[in-house]
Protein backbone atom coordinates (compact mmCIF):
# COMPACT_ATOMS: atom_id res chain seq x y z
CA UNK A 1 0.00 0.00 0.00
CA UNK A 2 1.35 3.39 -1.05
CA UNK A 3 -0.01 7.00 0.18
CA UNK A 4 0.16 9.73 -2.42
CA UNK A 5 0.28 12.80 -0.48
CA UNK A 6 -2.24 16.05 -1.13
CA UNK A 7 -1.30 17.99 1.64
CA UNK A 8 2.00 18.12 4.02
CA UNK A 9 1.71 20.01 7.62
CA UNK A 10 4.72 21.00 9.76
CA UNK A 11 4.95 21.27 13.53
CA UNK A 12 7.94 22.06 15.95
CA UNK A 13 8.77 20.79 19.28
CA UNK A 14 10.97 22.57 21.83
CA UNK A 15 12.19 22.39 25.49
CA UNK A 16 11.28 19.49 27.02
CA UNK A 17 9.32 17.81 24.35
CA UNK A 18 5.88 16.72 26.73
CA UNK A 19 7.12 19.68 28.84
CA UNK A 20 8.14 22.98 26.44
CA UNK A 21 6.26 24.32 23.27
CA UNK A 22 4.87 22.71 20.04
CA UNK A 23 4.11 25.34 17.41
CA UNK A 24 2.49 24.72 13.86
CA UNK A 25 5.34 26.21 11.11
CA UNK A 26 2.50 28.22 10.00
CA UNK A 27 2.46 30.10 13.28
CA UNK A 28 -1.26 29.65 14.27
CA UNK A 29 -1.29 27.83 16.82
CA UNK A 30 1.34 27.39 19.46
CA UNK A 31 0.72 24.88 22.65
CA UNK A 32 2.54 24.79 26.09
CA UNK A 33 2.79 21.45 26.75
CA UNK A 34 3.31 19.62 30.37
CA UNK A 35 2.75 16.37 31.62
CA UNK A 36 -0.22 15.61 32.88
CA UNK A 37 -0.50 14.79 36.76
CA UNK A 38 -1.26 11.36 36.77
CA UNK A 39 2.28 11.33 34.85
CA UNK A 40 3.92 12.79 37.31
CA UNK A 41 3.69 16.44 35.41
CA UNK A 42 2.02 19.61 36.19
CA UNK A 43 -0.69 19.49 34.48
CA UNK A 44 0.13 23.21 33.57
CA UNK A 45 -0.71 22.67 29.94
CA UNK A 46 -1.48 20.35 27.22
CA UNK A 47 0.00 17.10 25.99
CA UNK A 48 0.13 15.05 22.69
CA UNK A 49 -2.84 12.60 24.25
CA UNK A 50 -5.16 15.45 24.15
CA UNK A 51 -4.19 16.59 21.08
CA UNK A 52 -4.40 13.29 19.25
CA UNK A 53 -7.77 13.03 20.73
CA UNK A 54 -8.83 16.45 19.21
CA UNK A 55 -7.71 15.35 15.74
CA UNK A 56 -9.10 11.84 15.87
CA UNK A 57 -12.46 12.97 16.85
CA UNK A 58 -12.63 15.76 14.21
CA UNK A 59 -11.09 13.29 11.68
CA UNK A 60 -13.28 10.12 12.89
CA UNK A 61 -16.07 13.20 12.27
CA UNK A 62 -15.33 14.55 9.11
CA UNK A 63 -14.59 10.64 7.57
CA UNK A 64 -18.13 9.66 8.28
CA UNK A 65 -19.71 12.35 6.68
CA UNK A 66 -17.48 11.51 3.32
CA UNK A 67 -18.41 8.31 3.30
CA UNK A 68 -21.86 8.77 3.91
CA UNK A 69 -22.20 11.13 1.02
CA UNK A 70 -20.19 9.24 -1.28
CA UNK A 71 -21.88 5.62 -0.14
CA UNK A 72 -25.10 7.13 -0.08
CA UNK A 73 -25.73 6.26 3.29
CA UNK A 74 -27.68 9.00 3.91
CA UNK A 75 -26.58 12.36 5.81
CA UNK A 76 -24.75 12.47 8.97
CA UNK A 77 -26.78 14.79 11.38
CA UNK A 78 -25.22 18.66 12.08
CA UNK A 79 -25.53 17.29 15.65
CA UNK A 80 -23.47 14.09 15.56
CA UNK A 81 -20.43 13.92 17.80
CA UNK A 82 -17.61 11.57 18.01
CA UNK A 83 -15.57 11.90 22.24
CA UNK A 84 -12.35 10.54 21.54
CA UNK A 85 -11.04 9.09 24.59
CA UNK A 86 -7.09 8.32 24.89
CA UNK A 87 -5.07 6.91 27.04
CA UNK A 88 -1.77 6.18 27.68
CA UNK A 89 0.32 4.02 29.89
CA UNK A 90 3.17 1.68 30.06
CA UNK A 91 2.69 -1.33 27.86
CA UNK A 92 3.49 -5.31 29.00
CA UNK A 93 6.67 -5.46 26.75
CA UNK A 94 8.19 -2.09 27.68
CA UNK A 95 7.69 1.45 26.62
CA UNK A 96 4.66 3.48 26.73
CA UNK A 97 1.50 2.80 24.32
CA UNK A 98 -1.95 4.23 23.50
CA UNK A 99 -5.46 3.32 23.70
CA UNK A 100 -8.27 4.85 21.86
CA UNK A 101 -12.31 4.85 22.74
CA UNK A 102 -14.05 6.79 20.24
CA UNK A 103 -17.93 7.32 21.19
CA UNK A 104 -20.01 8.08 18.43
CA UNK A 105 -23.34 10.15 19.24
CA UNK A 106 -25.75 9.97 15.38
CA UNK A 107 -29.34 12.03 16.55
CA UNK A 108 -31.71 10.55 14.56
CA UNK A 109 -30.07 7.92 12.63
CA UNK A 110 -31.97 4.81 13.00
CA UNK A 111 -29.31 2.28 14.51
CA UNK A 112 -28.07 0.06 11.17
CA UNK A 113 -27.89 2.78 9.30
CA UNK A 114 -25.94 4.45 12.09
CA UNK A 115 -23.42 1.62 12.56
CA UNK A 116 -22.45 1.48 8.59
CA UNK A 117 -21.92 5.17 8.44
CA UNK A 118 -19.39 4.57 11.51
CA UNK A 119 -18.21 1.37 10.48
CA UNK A 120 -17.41 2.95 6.53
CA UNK A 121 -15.78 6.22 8.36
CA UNK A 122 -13.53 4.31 10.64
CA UNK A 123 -13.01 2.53 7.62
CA UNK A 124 -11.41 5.51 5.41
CA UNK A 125 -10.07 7.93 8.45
CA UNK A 126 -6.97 7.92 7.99
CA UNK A 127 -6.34 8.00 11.78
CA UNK A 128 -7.91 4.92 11.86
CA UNK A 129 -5.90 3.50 9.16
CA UNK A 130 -2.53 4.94 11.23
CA UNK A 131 -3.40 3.39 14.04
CA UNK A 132 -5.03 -0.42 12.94
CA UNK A 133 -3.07 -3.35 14.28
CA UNK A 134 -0.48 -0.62 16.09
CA UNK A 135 -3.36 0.31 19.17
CA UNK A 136 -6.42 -0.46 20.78
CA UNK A 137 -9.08 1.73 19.73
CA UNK A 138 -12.63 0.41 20.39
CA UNK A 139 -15.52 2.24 18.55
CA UNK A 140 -19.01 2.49 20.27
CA UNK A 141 -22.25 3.91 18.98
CA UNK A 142 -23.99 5.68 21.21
């Protein structure tokens, strides 16, 4: 399997790494970062766990609605939601890894209809796709 590419971001990490700055190249956004508490950290700012789980959701979101229009599925509501819920802590084998609960909320959907559009975005996100056979992530419909 090959990726081709359409767009390229850039982000830069200083200090400490999980305790300094991250900044976007583009200079929008820039993000004091600190380990959380239960890490031993000050919690004084944000870390890469809640900023995965900001782009996973909005991803997880925006990859439903694509394939729902292009499958035909029907229309994913202006109310949906996806929580994405990650973890992270030390793994059996050594190092650190991640775990992923996504919680899909679809007002009005009836249910089988519901669990295709989810099952077809977590299907083509390509967060999904990073992260299949490299990290739990368990997908509920709410």
């Amino acid at each position: 399997m090959t990726t081709d590419p359409k767009y390229w971001t850039e982000a830069k990490a200083t200090g400490g790494g999980r305790d300094g700055l991250a900044r976007l190249a583009s200079g929008m956004l820039t993000v004091t970062m600190a380990p959380p508490k239960e890490l031993g950290g000050s919690g004084a700012g944000h870390n890469p766990e809640e900023l995965f789980a900001m782009g996973y959701a909005a991803c997880f979101l925006g990859a439903m609605r694509a394939a729902a229009q292009k499958e035909k599925l029907g229309t994913v509501p202006d109310d949906a939601t996806v929580d994405a819920h990650v973890g992270i802590g030390p793994r059996s084998d050594g190092g650190f890894g991640l775990a992923v609960k996504l919680v899909v909320t679809l007002p009005g959907v009836e249910r089988d209809m519901a669990q295709k559009m989810v099952d077809r975005g977590h299907f083509v996100c390509p967060y999904s796709n990073a992260t299949q056979g490299n990290i739990e992530v368990e997908v509920t419909l709410a």
